[in-house]
N, C-alpha and C. Protein backbone atom coordinates (compact mmCIF):
# COMPACT_ATOMS: atom_id res chain seq x y z
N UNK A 1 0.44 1.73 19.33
CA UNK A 1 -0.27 0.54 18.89
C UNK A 1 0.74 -0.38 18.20
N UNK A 2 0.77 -1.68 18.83
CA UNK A 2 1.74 -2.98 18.24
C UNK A 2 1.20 -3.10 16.89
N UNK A 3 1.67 -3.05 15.67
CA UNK A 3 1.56 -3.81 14.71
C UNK A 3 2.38 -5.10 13.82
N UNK A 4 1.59 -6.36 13.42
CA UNK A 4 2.23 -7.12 13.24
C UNK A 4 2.18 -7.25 11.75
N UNK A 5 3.37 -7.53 10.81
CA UNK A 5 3.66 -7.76 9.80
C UNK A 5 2.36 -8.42 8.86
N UNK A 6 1.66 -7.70 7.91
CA UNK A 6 0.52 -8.25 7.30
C UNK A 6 1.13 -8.35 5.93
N UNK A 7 1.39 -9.61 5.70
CA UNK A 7 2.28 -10.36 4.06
C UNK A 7 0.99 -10.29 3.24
N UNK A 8 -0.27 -10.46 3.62
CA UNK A 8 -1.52 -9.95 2.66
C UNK A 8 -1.52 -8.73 2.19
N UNK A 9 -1.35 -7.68 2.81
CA UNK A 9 -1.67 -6.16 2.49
C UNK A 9 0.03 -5.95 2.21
N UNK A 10 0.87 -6.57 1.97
CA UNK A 10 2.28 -6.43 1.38
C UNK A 10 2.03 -7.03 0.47
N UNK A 11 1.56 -8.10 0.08
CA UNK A 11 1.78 -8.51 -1.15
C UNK A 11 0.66 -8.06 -2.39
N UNK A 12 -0.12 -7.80 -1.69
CA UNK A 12 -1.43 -6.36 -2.20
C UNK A 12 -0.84 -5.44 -2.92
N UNK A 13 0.17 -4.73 -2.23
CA UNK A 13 0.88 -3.09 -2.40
C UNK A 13 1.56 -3.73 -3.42
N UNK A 14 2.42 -4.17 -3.72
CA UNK A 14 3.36 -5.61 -4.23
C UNK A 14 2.79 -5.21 -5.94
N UNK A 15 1.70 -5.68 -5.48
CA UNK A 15 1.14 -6.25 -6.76
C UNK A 15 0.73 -4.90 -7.45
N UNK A 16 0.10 -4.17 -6.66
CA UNK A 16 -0.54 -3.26 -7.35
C UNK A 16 0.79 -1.93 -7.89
N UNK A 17 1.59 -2.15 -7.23
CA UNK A 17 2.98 -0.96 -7.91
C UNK A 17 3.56 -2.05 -8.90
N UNK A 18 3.50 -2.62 -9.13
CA UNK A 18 3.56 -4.21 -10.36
C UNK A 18 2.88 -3.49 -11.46
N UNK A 19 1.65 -3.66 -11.34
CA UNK A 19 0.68 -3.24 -12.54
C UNK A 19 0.65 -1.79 -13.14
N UNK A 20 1.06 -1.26 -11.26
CA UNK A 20 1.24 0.62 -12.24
C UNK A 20 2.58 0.65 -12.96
N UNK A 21 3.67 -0.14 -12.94
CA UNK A 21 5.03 -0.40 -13.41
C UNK A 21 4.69 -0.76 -14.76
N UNK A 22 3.64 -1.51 -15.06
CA UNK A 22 3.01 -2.63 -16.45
C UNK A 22 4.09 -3.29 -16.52
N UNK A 23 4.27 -4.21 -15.42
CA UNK A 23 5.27 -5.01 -15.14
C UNK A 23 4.31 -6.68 -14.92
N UNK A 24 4.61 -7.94 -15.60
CA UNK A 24 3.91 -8.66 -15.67
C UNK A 24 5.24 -9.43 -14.06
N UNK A 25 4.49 -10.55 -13.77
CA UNK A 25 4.93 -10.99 -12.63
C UNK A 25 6.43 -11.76 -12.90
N UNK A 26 6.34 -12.04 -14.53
CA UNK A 26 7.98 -13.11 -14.79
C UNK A 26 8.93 -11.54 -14.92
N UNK A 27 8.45 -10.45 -15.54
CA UNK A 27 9.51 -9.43 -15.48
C UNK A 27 10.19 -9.44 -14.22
N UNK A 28 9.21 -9.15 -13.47
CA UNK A 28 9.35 -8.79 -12.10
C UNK A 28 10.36 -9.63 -11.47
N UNK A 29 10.17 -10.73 -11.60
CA UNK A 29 11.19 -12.03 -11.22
C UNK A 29 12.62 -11.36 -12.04
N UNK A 30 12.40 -11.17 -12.79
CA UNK A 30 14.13 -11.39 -13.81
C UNK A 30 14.41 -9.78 -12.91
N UNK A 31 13.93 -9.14 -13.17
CA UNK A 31 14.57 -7.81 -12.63
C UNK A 31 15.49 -8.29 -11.47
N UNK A 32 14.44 -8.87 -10.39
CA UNK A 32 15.23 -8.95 -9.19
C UNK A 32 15.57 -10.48 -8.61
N UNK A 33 15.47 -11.29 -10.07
CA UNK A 33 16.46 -12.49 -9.70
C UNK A 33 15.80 -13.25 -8.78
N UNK A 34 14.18 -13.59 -8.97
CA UNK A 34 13.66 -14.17 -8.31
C UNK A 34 12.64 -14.84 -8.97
N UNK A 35 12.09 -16.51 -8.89
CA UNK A 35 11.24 -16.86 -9.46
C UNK A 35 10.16 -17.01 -10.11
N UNK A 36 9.34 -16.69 -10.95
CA UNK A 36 8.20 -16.24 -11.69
C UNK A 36 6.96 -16.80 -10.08
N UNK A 37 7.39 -17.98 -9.77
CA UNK A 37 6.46 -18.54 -9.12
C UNK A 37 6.44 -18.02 -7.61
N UNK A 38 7.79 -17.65 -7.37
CA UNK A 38 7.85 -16.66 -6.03
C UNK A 38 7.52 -15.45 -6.11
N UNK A 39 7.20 -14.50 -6.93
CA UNK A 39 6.70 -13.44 -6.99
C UNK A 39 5.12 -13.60 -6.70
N UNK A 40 4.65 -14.60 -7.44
CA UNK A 40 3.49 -15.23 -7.35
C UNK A 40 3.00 -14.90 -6.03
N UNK A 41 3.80 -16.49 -5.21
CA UNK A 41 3.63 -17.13 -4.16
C UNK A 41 3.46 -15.62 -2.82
N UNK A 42 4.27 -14.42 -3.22
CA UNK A 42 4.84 -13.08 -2.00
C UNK A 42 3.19 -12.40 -2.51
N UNK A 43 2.86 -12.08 -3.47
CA UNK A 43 1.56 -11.12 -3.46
C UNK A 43 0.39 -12.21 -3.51
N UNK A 44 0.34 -13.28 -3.41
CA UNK A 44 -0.84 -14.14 -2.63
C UNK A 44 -0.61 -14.41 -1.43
N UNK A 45 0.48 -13.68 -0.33
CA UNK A 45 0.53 -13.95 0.86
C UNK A 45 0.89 -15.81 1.03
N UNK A 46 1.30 -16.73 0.20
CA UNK A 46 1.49 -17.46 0.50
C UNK A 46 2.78 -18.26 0.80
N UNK A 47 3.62 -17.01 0.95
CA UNK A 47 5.31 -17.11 1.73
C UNK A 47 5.83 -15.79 1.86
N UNK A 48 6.59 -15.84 2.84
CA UNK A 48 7.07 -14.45 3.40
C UNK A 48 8.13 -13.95 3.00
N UNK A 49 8.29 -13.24 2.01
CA UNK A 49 9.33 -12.61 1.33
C UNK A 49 10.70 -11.93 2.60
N UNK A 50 11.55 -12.29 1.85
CA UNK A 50 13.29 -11.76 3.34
C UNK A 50 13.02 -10.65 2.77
N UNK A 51 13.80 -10.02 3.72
CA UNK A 51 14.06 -8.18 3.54
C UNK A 51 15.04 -8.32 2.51
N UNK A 52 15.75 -9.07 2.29
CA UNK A 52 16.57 -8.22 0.65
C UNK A 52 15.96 -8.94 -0.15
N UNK A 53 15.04 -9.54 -0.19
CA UNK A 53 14.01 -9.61 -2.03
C UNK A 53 13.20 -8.21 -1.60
N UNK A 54 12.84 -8.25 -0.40
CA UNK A 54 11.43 -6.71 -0.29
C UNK A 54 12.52 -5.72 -1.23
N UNK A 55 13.35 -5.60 -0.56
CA UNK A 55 14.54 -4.05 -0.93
C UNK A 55 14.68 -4.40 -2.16
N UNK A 56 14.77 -5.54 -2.79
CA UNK A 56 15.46 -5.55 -4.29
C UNK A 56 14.09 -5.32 -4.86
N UNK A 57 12.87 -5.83 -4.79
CA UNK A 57 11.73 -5.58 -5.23
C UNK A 57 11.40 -4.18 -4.98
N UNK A 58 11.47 -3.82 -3.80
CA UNK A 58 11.04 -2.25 -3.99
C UNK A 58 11.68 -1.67 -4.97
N UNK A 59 13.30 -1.41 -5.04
CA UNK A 59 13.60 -1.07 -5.92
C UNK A 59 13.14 -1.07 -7.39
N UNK A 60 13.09 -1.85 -7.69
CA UNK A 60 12.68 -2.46 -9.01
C UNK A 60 11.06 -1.50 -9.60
N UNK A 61 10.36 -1.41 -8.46
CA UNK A 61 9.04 -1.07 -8.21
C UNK A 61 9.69 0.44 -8.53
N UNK A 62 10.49 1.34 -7.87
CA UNK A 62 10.55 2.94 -7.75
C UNK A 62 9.63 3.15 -6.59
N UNK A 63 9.63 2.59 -5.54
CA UNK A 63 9.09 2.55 -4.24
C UNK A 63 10.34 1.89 -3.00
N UNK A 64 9.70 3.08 -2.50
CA UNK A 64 10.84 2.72 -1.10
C UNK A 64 10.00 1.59 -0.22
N UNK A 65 10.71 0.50 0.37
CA UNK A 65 10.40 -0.62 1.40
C UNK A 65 9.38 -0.16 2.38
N UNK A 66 9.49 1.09 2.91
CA UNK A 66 8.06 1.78 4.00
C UNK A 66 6.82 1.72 3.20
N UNK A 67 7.37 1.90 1.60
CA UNK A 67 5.75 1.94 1.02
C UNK A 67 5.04 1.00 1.14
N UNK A 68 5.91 0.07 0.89
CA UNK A 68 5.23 -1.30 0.74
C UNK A 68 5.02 -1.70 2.24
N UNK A 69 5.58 -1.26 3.07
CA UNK A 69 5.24 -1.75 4.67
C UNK A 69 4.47 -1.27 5.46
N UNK A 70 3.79 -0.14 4.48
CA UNK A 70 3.34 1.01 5.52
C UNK A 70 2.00 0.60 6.32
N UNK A 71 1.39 -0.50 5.97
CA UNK A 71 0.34 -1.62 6.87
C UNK A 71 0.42 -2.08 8.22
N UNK A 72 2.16 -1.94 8.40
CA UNK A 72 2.66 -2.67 9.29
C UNK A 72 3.15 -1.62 10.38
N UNK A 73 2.91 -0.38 9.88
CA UNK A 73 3.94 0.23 10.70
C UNK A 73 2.69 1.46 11.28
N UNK A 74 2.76 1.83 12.54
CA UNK A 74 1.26 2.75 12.78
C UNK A 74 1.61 4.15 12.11
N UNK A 75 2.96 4.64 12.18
CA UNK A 75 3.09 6.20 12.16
C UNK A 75 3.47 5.59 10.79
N UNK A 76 3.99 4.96 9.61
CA UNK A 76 3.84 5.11 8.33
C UNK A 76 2.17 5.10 8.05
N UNK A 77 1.75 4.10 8.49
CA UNK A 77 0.13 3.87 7.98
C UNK A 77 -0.67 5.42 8.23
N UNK A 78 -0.01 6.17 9.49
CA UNK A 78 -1.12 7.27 9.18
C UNK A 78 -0.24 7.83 8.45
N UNK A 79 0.55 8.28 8.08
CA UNK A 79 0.68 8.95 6.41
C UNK A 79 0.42 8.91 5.26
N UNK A 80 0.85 7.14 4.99
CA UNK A 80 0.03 7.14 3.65
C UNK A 80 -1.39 7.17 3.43
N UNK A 81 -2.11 7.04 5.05
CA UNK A 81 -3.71 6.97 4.81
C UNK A 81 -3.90 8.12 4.17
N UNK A 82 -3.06 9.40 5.01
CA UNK A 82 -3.50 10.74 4.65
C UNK A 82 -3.06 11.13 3.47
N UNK A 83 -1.66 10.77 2.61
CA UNK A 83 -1.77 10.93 1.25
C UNK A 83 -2.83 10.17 0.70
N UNK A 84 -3.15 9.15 0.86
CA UNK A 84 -4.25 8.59 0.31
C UNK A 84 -5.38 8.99 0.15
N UNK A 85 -6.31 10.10 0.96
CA UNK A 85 -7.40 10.79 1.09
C UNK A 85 -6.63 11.93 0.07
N UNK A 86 -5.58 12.57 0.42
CA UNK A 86 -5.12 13.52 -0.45
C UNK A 86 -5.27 13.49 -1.61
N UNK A 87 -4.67 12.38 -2.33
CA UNK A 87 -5.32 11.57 -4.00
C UNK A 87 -6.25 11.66 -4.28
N UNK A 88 -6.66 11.07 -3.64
CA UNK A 88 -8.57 11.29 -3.76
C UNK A 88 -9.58 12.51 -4.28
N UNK A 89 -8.98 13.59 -3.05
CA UNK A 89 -9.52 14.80 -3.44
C UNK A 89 -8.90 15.51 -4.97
N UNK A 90 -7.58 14.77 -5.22
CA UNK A 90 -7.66 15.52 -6.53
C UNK A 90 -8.65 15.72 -7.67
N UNK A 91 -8.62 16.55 -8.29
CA UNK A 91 -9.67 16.16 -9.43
C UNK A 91 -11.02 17.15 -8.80
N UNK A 92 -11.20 17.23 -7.79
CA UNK A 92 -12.46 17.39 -7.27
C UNK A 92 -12.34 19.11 -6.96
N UNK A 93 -13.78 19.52 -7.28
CA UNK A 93 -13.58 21.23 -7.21
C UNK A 93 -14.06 20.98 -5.98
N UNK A 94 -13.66 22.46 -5.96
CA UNK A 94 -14.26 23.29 -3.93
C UNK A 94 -15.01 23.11 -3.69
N UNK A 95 -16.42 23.29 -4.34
CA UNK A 95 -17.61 22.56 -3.70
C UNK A 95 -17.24 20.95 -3.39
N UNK A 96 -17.19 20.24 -4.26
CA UNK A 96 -16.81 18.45 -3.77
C UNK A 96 -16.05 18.66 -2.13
N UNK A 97 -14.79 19.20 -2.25
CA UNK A 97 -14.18 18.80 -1.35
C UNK A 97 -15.11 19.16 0.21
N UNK A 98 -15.55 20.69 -0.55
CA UNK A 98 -16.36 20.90 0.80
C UNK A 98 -17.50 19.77 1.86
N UNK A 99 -18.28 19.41 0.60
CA UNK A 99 -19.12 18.31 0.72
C UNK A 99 -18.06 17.19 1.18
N UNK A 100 -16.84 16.63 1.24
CA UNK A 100 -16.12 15.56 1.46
C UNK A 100 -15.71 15.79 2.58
N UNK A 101 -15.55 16.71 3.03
CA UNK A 101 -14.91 17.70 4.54
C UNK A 101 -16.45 17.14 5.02
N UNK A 102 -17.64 17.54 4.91
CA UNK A 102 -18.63 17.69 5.74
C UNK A 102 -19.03 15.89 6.19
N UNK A 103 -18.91 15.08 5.22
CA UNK A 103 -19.02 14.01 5.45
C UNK A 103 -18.49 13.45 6.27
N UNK A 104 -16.64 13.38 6.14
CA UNK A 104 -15.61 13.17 6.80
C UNK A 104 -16.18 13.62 8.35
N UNK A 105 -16.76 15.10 8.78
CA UNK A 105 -16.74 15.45 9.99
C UNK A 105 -18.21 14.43 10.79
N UNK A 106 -19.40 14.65 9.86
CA UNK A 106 -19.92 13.55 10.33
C UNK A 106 -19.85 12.23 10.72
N UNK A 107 -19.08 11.74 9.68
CA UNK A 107 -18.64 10.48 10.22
C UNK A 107 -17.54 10.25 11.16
N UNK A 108 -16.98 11.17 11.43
CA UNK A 108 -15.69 11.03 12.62
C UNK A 108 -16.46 11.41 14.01
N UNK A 109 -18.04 12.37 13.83
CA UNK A 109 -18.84 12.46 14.89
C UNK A 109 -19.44 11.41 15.17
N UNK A 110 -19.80 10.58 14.63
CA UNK A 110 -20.39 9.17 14.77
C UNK A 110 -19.74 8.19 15.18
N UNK A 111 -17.68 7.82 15.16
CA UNK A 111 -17.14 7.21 15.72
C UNK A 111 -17.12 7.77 16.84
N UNK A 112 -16.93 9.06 17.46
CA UNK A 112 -16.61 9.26 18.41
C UNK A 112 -17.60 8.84 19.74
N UNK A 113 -18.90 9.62 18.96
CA UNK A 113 -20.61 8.64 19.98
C UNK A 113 -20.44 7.18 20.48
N UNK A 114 -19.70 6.95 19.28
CA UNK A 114 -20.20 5.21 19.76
C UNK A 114 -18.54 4.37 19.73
N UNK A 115 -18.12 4.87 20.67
CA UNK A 115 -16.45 4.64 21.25
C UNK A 115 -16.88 3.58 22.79
């Protein structure tokens, strides 16, 4: 499956490893030498960040460039989907997960019916 570069769901990821950093958006700029208003402008999708602000920003973040791309890419996206469900279940005892397994199978029976 072709996927094309989504600067929305990059500048999403962007933002949100920003906030888990408790990194306000002018830090973010000085770290990596980039404008308070261009940091802005990259996680409102309203300009397309070059690959060496992504790399200097990832850095900065403690996230590698796939993280932040992984929207764009099919075999990253199913990984982090699946760490992503993985997260999820933390926290949750054996019964939950069981019940989360049973759901999961129903509802993957229901895409499959109506394919």
């Amino acid at each position: 499956m072709d996927m094309e570069l989504d600067y929305g769901k990059l500048g999403k990821r962007i933002k949100e490893q920003r906030l888990k950093k408790h990194l306000t958006q002018e830090k973010l700029g000085e770290i990596v030498n980039v404008a308070t208003s261009n940091i802005s402008h990259i996680e409102r999708a309203t300009t397309q960040v070059s690959l060496p602000s992504l790399v200097k920003i990832a850095n900065a973040l403690d996230v590698t460039p796939d993280q932040l791309l992984c929207d764009s890419s099919s075999s990253i996206a199913e990984i982090y989907v699946e760490q992503d469900i993985s997260n999820l279940l933390q926290g949750c005892t054996l019964n939950e997960k069981q019940m989360i397994k049973d759901i999961i199978a129903a509802t993957k029976k229901t895409f499959i019916e109506h394919r």
